[in-house]
PDB file of N, CA and C in Angstrom:
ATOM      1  N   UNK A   1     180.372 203.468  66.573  1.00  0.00           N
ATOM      2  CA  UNK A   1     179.699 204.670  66.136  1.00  0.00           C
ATOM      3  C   UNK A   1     178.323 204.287  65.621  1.00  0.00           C
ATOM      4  N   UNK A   2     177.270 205.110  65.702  1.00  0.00           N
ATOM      5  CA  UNK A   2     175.637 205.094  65.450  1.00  0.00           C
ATOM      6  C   UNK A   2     175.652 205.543  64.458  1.00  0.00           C
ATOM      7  N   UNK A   3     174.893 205.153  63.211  1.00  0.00           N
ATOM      8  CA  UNK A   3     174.611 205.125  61.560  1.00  0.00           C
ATOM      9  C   UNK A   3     172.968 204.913  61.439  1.00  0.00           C
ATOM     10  N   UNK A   4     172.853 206.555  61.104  1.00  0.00           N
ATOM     11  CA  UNK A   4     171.163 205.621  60.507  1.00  0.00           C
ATOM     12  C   UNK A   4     171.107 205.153  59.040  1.00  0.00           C
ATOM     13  N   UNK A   5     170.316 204.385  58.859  1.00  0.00           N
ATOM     14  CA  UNK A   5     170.441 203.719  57.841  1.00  0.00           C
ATOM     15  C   UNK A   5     168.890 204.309  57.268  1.00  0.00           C
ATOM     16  N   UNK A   6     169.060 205.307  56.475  1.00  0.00           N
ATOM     17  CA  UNK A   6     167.431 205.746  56.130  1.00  0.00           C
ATOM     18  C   UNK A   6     167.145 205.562  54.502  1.00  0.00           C
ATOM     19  N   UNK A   7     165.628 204.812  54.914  1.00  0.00           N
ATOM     20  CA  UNK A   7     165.153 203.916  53.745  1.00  0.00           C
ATOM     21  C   UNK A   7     164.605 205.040  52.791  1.00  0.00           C
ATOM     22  N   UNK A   8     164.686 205.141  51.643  1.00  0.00           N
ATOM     23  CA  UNK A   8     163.822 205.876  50.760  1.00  0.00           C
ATOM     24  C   UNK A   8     162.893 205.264  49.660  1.00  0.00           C
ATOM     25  N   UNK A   9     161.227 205.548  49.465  1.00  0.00           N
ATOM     26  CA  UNK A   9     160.827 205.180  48.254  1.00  0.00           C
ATOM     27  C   UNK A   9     160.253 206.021  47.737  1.00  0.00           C
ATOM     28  N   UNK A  10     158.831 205.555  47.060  1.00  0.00           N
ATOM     29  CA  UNK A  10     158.034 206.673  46.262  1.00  0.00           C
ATOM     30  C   UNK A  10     157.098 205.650  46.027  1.00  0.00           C
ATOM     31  N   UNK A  11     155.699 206.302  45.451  1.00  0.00           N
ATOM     32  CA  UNK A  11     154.938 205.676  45.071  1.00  0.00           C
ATOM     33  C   UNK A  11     154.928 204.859  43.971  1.00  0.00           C
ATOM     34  N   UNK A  12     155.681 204.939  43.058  1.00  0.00           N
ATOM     35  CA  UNK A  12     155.740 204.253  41.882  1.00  0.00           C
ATOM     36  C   UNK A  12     156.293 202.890  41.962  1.00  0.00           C
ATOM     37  N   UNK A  13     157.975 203.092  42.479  1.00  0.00           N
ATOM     38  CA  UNK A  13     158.179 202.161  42.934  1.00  0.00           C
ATOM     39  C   UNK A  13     157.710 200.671  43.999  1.00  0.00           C
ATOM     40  N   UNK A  14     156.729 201.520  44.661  1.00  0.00           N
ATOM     41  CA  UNK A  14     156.086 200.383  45.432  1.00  0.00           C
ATOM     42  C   UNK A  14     155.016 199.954  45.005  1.00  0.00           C
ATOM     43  N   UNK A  15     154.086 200.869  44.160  1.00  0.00           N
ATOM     44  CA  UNK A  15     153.018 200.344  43.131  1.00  0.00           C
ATOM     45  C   UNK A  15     153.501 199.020  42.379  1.00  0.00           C
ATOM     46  N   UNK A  16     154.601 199.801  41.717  1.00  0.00           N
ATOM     47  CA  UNK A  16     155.149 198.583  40.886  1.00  0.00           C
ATOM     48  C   UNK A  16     155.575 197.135  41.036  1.00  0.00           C
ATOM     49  N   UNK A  17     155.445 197.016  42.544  1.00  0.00           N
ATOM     50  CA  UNK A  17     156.005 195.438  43.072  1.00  0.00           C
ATOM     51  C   UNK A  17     155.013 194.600  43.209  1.00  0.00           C
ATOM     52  N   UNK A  18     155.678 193.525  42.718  1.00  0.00           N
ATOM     53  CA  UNK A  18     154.083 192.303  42.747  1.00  0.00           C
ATOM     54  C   UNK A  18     154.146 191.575  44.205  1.00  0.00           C
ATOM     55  N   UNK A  19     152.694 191.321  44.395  1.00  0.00           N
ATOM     56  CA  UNK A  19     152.726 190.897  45.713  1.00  0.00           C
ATOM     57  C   UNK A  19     153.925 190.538  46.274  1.00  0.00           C
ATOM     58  N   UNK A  20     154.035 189.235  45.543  1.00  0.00           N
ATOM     59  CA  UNK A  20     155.812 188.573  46.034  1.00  0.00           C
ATOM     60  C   UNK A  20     156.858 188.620  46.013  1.00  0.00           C
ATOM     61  N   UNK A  21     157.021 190.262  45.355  1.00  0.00           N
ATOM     62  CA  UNK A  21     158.329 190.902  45.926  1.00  0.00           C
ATOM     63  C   UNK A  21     158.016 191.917  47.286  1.00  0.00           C
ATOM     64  N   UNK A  22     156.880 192.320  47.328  1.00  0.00           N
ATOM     65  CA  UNK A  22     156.421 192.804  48.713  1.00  0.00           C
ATOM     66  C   UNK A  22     156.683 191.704  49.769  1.00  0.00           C
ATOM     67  N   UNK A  23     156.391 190.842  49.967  1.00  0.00           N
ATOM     68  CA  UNK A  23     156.526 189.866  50.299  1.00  0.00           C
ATOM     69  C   UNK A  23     158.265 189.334  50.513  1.00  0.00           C
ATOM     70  N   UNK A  24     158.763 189.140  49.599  1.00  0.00           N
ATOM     71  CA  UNK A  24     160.433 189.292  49.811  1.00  0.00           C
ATOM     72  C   UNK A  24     161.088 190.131  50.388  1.00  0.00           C
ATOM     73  N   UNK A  25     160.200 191.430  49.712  1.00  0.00           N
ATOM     74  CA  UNK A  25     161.050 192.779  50.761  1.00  0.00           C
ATOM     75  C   UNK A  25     161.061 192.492  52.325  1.00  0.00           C
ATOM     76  N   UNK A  26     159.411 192.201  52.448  1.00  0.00           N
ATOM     77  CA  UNK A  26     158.870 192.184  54.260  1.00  0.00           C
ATOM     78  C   UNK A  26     160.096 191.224  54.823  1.00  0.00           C
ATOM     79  N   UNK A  27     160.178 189.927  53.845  1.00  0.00           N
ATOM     80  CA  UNK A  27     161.025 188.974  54.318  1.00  0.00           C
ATOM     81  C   UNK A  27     162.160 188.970  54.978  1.00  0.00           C
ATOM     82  N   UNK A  28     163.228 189.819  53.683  1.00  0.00           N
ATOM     83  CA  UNK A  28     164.186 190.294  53.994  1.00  0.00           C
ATOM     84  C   UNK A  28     164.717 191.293  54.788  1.00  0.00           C
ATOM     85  N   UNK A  29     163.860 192.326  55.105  1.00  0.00           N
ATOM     86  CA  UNK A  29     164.044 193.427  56.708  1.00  0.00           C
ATOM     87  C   UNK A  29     163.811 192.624  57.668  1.00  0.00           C
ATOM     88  N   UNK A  30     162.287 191.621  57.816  1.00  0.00           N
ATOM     89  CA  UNK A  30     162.436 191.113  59.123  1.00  0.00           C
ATOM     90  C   UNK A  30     164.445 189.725  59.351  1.00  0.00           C
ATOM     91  N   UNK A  31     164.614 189.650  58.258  1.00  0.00           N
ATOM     92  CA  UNK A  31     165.986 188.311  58.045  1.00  0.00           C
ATOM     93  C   UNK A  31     167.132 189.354  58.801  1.00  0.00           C
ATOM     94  N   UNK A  32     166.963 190.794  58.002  1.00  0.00           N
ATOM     95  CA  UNK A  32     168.035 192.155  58.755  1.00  0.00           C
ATOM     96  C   UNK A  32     167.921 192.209  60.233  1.00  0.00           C
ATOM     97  N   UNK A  33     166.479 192.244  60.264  1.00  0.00           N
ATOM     98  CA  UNK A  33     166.292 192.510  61.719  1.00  0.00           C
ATOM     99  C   UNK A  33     166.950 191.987  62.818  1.00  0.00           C
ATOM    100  N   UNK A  34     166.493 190.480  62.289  1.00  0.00           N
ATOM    101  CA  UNK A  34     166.919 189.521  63.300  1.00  0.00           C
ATOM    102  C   UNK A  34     168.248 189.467  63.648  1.00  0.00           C
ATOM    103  N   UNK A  35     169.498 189.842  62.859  1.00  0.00           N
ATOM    104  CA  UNK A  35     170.657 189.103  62.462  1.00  0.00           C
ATOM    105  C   UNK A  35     171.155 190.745  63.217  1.00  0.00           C
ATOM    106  N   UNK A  36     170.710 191.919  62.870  1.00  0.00           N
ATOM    107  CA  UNK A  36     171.817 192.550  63.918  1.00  0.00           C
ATOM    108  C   UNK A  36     171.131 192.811  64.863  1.00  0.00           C
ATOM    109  N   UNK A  37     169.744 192.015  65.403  1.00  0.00           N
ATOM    110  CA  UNK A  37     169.441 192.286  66.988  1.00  0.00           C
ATOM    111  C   UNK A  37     170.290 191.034  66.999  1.00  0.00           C
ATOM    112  N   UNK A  38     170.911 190.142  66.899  1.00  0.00           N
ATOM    113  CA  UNK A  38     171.156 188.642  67.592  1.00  0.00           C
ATOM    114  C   UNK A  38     172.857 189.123  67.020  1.00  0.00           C
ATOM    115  N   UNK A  39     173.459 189.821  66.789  1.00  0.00           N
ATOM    116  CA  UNK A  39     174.929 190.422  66.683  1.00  0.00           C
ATOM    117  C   UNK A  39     174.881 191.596  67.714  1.00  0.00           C
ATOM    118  N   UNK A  40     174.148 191.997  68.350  1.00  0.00           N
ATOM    119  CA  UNK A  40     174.106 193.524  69.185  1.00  0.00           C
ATOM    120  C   UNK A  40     174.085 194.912  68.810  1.00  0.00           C
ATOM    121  N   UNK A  41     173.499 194.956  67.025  1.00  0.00           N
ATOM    122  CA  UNK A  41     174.127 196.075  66.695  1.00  0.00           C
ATOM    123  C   UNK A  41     173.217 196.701  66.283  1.00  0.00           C
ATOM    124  N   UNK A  42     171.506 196.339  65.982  1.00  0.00           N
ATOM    125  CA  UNK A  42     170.640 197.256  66.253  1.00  0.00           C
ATOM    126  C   UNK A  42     170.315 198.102  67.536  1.00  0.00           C
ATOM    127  N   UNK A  43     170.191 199.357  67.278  1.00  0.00           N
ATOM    128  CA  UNK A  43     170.084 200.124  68.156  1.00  0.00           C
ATOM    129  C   UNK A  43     168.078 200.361  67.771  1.00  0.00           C
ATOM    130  N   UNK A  44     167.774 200.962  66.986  1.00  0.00           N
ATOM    131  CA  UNK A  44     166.096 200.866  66.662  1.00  0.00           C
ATOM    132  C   UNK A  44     165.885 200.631  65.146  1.00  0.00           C
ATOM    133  N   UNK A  45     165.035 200.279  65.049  1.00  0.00           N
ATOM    134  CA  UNK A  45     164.152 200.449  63.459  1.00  0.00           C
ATOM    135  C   UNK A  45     162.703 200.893  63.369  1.00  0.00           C
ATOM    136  N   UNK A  46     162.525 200.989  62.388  1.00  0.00           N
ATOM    137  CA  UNK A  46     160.931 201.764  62.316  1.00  0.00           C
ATOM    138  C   UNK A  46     160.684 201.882  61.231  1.00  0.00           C
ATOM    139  N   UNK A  47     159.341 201.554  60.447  1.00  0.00           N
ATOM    140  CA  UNK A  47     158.426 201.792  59.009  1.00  0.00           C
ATOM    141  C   UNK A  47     157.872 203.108  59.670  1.00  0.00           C
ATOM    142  N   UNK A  48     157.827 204.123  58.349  1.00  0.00           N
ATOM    143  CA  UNK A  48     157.475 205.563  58.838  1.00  0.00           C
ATOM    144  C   UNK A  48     155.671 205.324  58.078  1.00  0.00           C
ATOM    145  N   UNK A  49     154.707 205.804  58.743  1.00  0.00           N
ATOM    146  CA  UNK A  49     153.411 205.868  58.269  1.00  0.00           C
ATOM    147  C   UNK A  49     153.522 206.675  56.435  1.00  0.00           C
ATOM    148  N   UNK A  50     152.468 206.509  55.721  1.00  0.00           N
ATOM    149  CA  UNK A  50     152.551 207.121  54.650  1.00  0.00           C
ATOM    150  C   UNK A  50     152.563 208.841  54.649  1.00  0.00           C
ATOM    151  N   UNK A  51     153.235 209.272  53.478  1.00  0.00           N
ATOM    152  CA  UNK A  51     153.807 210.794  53.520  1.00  0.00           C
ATOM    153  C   UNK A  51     152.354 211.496  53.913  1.00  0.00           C
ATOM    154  N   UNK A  52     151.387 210.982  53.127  1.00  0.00           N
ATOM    155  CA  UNK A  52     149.699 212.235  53.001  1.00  0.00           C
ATOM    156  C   UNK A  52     149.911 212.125  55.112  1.00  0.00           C
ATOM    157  N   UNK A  53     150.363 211.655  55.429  1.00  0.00           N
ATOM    158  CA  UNK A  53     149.736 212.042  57.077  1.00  0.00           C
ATOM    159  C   UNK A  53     151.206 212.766  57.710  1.00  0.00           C
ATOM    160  N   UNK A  54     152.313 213.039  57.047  1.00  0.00           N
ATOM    161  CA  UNK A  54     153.440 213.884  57.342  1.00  0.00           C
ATOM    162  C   UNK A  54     152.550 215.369  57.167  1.00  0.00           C
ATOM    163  N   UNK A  55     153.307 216.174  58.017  1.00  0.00           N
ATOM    164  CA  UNK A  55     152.975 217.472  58.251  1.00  0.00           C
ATOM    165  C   UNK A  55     154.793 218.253  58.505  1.00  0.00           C
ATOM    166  N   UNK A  56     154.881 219.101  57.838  1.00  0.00           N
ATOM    167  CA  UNK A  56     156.149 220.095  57.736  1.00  0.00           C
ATOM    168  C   UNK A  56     156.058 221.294  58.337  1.00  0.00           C
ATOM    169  N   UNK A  57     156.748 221.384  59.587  1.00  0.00           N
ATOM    170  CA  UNK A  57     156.784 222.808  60.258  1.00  0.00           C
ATOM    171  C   UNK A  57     158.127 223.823  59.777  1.00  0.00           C
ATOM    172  N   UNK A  58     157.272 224.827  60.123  1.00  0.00           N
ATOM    173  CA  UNK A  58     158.546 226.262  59.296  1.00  0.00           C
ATOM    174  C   UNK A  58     158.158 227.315  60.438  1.00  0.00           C
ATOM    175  N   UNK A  59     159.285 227.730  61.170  1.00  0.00           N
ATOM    176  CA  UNK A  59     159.073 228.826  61.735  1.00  0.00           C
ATOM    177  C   UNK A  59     160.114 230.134  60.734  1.00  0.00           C
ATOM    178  N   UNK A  60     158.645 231.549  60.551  1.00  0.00           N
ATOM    179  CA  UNK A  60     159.486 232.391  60.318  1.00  0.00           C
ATOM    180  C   UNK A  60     159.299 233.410  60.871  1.00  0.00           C
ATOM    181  N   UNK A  61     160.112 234.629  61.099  1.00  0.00           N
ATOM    182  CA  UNK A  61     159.876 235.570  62.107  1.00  0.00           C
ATOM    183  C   UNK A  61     159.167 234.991  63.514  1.00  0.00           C
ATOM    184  N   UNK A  62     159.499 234.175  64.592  1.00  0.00           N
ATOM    185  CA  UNK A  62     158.752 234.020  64.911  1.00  0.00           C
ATOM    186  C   UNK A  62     157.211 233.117  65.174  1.00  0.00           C
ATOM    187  N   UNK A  63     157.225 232.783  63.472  1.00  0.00           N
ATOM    188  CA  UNK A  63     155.551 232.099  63.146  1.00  0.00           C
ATOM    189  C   UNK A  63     155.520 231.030  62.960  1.00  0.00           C
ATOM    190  N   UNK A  64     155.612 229.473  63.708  1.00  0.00           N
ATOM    191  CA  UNK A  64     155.053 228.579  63.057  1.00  0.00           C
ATOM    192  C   UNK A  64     153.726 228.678  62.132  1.00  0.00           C
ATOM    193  N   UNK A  65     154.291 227.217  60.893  1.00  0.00           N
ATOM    194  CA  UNK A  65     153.306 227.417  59.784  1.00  0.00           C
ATOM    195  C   UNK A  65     153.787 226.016  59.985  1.00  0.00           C
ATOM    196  N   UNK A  66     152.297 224.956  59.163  1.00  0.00           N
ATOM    197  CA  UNK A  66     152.471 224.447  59.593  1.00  0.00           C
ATOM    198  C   UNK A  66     151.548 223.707  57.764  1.00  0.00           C
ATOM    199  N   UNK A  67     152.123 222.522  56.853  1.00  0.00           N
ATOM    200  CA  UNK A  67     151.719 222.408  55.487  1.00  0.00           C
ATOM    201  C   UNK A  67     151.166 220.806  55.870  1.00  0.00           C
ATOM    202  N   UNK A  68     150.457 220.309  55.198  1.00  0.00           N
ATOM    203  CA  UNK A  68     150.197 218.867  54.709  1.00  0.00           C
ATOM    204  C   UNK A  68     151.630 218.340  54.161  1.00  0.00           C
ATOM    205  N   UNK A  69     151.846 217.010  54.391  1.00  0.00           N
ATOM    206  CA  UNK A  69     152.825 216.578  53.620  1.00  0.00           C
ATOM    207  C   UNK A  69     154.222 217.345  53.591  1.00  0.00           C
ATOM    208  N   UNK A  70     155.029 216.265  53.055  1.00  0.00           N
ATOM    209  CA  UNK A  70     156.269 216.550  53.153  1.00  0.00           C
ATOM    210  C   UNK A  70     156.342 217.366  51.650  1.00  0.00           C
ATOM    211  N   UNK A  71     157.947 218.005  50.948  1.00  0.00           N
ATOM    212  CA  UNK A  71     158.021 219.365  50.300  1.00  0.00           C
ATOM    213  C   UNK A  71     157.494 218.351  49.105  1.00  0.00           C
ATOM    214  N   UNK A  72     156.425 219.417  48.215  1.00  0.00           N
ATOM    215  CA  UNK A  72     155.620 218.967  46.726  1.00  0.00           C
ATOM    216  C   UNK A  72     156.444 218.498  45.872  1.00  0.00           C
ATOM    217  N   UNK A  73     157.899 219.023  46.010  1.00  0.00           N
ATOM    218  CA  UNK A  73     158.441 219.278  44.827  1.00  0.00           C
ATOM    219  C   UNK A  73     159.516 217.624  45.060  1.00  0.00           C
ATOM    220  N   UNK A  74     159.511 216.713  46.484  1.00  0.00           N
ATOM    221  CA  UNK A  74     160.078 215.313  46.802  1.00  0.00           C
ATOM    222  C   UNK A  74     159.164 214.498  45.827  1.00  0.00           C
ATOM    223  N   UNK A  75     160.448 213.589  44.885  1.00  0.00           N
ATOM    224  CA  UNK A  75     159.566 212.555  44.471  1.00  0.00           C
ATOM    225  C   UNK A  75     159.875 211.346  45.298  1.00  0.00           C
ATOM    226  N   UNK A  76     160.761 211.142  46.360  1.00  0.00           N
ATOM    227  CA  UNK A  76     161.055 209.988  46.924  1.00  0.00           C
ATOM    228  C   UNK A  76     160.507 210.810  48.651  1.00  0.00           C
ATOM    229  N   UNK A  77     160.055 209.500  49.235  1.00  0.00           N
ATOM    230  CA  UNK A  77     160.152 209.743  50.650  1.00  0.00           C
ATOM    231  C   UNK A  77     160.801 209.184  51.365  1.00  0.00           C
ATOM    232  N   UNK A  78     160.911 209.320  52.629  1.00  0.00           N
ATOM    233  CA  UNK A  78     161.806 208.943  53.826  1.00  0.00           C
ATOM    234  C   UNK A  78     160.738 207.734  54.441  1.00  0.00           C
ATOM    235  N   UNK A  79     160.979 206.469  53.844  1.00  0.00           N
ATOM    236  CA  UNK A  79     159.652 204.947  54.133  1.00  0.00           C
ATOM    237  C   UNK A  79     160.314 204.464  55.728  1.00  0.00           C
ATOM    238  N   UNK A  80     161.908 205.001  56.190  1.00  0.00           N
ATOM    239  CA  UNK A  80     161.766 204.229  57.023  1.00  0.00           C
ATOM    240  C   UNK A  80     163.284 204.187  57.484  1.00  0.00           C
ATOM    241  N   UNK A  81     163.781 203.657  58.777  1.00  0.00           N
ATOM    242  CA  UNK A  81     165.103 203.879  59.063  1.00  0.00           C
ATOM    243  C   UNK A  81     165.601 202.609  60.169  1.00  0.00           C
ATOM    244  N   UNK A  82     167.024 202.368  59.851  1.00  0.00           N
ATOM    245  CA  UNK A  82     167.588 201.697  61.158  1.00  0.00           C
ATOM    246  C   UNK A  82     168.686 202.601  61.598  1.00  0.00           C
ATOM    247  N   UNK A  83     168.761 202.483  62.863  1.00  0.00           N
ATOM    248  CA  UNK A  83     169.780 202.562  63.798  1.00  0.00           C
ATOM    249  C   UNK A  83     170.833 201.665  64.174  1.00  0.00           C
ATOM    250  N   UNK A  84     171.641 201.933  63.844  1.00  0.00           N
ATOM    251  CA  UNK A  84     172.421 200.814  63.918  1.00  0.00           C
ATOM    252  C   UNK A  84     174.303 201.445  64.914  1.00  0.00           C
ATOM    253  N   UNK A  85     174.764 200.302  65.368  1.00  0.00           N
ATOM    254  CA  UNK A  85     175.689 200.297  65.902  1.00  0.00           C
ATOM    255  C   UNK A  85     177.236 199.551  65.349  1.00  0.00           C
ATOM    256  N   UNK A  86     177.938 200.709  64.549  1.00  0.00           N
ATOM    257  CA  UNK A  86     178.826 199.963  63.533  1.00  0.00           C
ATOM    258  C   UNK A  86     180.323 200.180  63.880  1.00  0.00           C
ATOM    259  N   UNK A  87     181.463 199.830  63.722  1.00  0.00           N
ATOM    260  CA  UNK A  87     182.248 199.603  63.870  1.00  0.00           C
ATOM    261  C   UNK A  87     183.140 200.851  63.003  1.00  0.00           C
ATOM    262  N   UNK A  88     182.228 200.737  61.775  1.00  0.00           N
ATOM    263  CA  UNK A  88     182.620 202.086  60.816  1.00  0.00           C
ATOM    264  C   UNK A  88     181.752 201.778  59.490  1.00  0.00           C
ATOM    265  N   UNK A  89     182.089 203.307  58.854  1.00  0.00           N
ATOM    266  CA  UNK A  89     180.615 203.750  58.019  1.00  0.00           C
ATOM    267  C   UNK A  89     180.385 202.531  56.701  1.00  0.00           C
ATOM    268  N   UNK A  90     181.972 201.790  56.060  1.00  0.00           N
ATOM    269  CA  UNK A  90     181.981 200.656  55.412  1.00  0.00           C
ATOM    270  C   UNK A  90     180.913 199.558  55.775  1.00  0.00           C
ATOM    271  N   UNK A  91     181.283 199.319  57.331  1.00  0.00           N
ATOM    272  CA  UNK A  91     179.949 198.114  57.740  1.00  0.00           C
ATOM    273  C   UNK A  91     178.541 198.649  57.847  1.00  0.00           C
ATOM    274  N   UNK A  92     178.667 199.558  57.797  1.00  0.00           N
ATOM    275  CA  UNK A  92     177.128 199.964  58.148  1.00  0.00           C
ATOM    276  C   UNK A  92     176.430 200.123  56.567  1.00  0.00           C
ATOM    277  N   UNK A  93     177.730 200.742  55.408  1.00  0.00           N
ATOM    278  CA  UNK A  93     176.994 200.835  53.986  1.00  0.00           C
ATOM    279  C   UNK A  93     177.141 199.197  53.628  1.00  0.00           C
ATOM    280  N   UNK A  94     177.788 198.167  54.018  1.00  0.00           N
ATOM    281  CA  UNK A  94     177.647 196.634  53.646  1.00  0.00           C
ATOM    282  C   UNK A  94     175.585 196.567  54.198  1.00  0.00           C
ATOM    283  N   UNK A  95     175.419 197.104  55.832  1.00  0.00           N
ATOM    284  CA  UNK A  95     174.126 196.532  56.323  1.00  0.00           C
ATOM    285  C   UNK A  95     173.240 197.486  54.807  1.00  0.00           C
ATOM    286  N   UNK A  96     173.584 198.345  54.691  1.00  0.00           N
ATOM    287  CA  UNK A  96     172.387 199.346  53.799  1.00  0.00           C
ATOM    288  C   UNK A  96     172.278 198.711  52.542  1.00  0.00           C
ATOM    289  N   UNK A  97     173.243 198.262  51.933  1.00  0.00           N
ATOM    290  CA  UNK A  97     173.459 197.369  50.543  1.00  0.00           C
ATOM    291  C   UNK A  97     172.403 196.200  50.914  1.00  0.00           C
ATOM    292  N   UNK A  98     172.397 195.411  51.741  1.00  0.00           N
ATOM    293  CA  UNK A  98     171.813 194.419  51.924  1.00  0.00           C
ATOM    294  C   UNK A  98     169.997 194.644  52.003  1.00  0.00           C
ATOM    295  N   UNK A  99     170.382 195.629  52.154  1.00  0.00           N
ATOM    296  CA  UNK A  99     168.371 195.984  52.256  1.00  0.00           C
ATOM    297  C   UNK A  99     167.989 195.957  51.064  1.00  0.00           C
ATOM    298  N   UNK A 100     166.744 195.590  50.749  1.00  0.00           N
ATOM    299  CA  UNK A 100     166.161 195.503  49.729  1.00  0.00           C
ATOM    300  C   UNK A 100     165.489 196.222  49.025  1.00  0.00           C
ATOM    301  N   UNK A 101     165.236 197.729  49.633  1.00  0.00           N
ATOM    302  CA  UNK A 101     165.108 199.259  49.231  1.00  0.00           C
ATOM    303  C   UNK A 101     166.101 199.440  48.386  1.00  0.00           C
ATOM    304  N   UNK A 102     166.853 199.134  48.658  1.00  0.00           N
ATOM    305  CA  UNK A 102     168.445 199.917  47.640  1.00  0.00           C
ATOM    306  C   UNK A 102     168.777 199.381  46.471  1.00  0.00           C
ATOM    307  N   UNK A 103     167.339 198.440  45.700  1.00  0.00           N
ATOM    308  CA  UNK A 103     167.408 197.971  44.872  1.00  0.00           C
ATOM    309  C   UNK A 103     166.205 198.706  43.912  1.00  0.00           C
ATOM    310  N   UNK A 104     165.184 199.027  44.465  1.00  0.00           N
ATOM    311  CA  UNK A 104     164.151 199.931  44.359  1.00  0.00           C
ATOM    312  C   UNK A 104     164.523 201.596  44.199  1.00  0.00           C
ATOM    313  N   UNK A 105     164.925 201.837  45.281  1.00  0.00           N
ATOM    314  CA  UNK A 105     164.950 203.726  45.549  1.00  0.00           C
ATOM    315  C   UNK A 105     166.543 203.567  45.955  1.00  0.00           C
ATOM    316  N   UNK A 106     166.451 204.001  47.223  1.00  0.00           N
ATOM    317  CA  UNK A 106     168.319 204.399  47.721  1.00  0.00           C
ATOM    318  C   UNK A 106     168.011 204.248  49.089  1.00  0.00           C
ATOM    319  N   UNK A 107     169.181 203.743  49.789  1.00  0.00           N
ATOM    320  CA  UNK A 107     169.002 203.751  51.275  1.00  0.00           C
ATOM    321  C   UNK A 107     170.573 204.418  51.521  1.00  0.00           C
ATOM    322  N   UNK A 108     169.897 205.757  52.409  1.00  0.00           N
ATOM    323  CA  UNK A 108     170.901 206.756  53.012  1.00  0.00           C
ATOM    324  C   UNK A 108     171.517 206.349  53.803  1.00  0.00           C
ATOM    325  N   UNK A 109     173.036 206.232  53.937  1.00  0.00           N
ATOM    326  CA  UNK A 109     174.030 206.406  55.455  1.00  0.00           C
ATOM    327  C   UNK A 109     174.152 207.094  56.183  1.00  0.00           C
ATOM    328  N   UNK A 110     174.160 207.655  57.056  1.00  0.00           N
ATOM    329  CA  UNK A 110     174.674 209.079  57.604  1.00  0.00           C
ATOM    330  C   UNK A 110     174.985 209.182  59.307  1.00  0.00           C
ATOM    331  N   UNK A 111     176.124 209.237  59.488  1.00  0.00           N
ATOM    332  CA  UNK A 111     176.638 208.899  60.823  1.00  0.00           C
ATOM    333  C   UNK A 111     176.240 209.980  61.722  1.00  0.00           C
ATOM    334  N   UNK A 112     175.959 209.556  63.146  1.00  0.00           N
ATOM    335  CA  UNK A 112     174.972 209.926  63.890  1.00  0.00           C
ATOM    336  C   UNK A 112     175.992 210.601  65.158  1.00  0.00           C
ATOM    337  N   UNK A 113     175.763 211.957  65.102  1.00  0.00           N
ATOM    338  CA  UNK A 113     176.747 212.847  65.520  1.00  0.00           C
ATOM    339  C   UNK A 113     176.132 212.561  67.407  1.00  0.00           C
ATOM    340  N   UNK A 114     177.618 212.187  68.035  1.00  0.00           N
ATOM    341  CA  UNK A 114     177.557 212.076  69.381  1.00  0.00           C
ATOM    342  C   UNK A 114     177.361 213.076  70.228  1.00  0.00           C
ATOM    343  N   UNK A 115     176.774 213.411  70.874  1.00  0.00           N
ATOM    344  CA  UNK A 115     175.728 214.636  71.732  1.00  0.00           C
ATOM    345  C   UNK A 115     176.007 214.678  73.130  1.00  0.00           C
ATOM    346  N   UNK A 116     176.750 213.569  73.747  1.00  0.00           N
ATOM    347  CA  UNK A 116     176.478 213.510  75.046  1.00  0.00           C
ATOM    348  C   UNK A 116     177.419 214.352  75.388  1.00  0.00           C
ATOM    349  N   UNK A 117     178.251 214.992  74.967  1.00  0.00           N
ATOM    350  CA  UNK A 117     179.093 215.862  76.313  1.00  0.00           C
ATOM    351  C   UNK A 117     178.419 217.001  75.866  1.00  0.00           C
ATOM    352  N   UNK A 118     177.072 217.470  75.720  1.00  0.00           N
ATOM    353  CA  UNK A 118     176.511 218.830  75.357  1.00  0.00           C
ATOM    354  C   UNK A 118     175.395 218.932  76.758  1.00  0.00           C
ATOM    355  N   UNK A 119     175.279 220.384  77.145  1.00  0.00           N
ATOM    356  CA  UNK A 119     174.522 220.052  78.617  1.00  0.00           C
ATOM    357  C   UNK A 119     173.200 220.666  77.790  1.00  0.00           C
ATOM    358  N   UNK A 120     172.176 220.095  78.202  1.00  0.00           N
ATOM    359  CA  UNK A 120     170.553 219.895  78.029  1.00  0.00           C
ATOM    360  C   UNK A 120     170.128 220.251  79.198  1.00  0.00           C
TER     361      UNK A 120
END
């Protein structure tokens, strides 16, 4: 089963890190990286650009609208996500524990609902 594994921070928290835990963090995602592309069980990953260049669409009646930034009232953002290929949601919250976000902010689980017998 497919689990994204979605990273959360905020500005404070990442203000607050000294170079060389930036540096540890970088360390330790690329150490993740490697270890479930070389097990088979990344499916993708991705660093999301900073929130000021997110844009939030709302259709109502009809109307796309269309705001700067993600909702005012988020103090954490969505920094970033893996895809992953798990056996079950236990191994996949062991891979999320291991990230080094989840020591900082929180890194989300959330199992990734299978689509293919739906016709498109």
């Amino acid at each position: 089963m497919k689990y994204m594994l979605l990273i959360y921070s905020n500005a404070e928290s990442w203000a607050g890190l000294s170079a060389e835990q930036r540096d540890g963090l970088t360390r330790a995602h690329e150490n993740l990286t490697r270890e479930l592309t070389e097990q088979g069980l990344l499916v993708s990953a991705a660093g999301l650009a900073d929130p000021i260049t997110t844009r939030t669409v709302q259709v109502r009646d009809d109307t796309a609208t269309t705001t700067d930034g993600p909702y005012a009232e988020a103090k954490e953002h969505l920094a970033g996500f893996y895809l992953v290929e798990c056996d079950d949601i236990d191994q996949a919250i062991g891979y999320a524990a291991r990230m080094p976000d989840a020591e900082y902010v929180a890194v989300e689980v959330r199992p990734v609902m299978d689509t293919s017998g739906l016709e498109m």
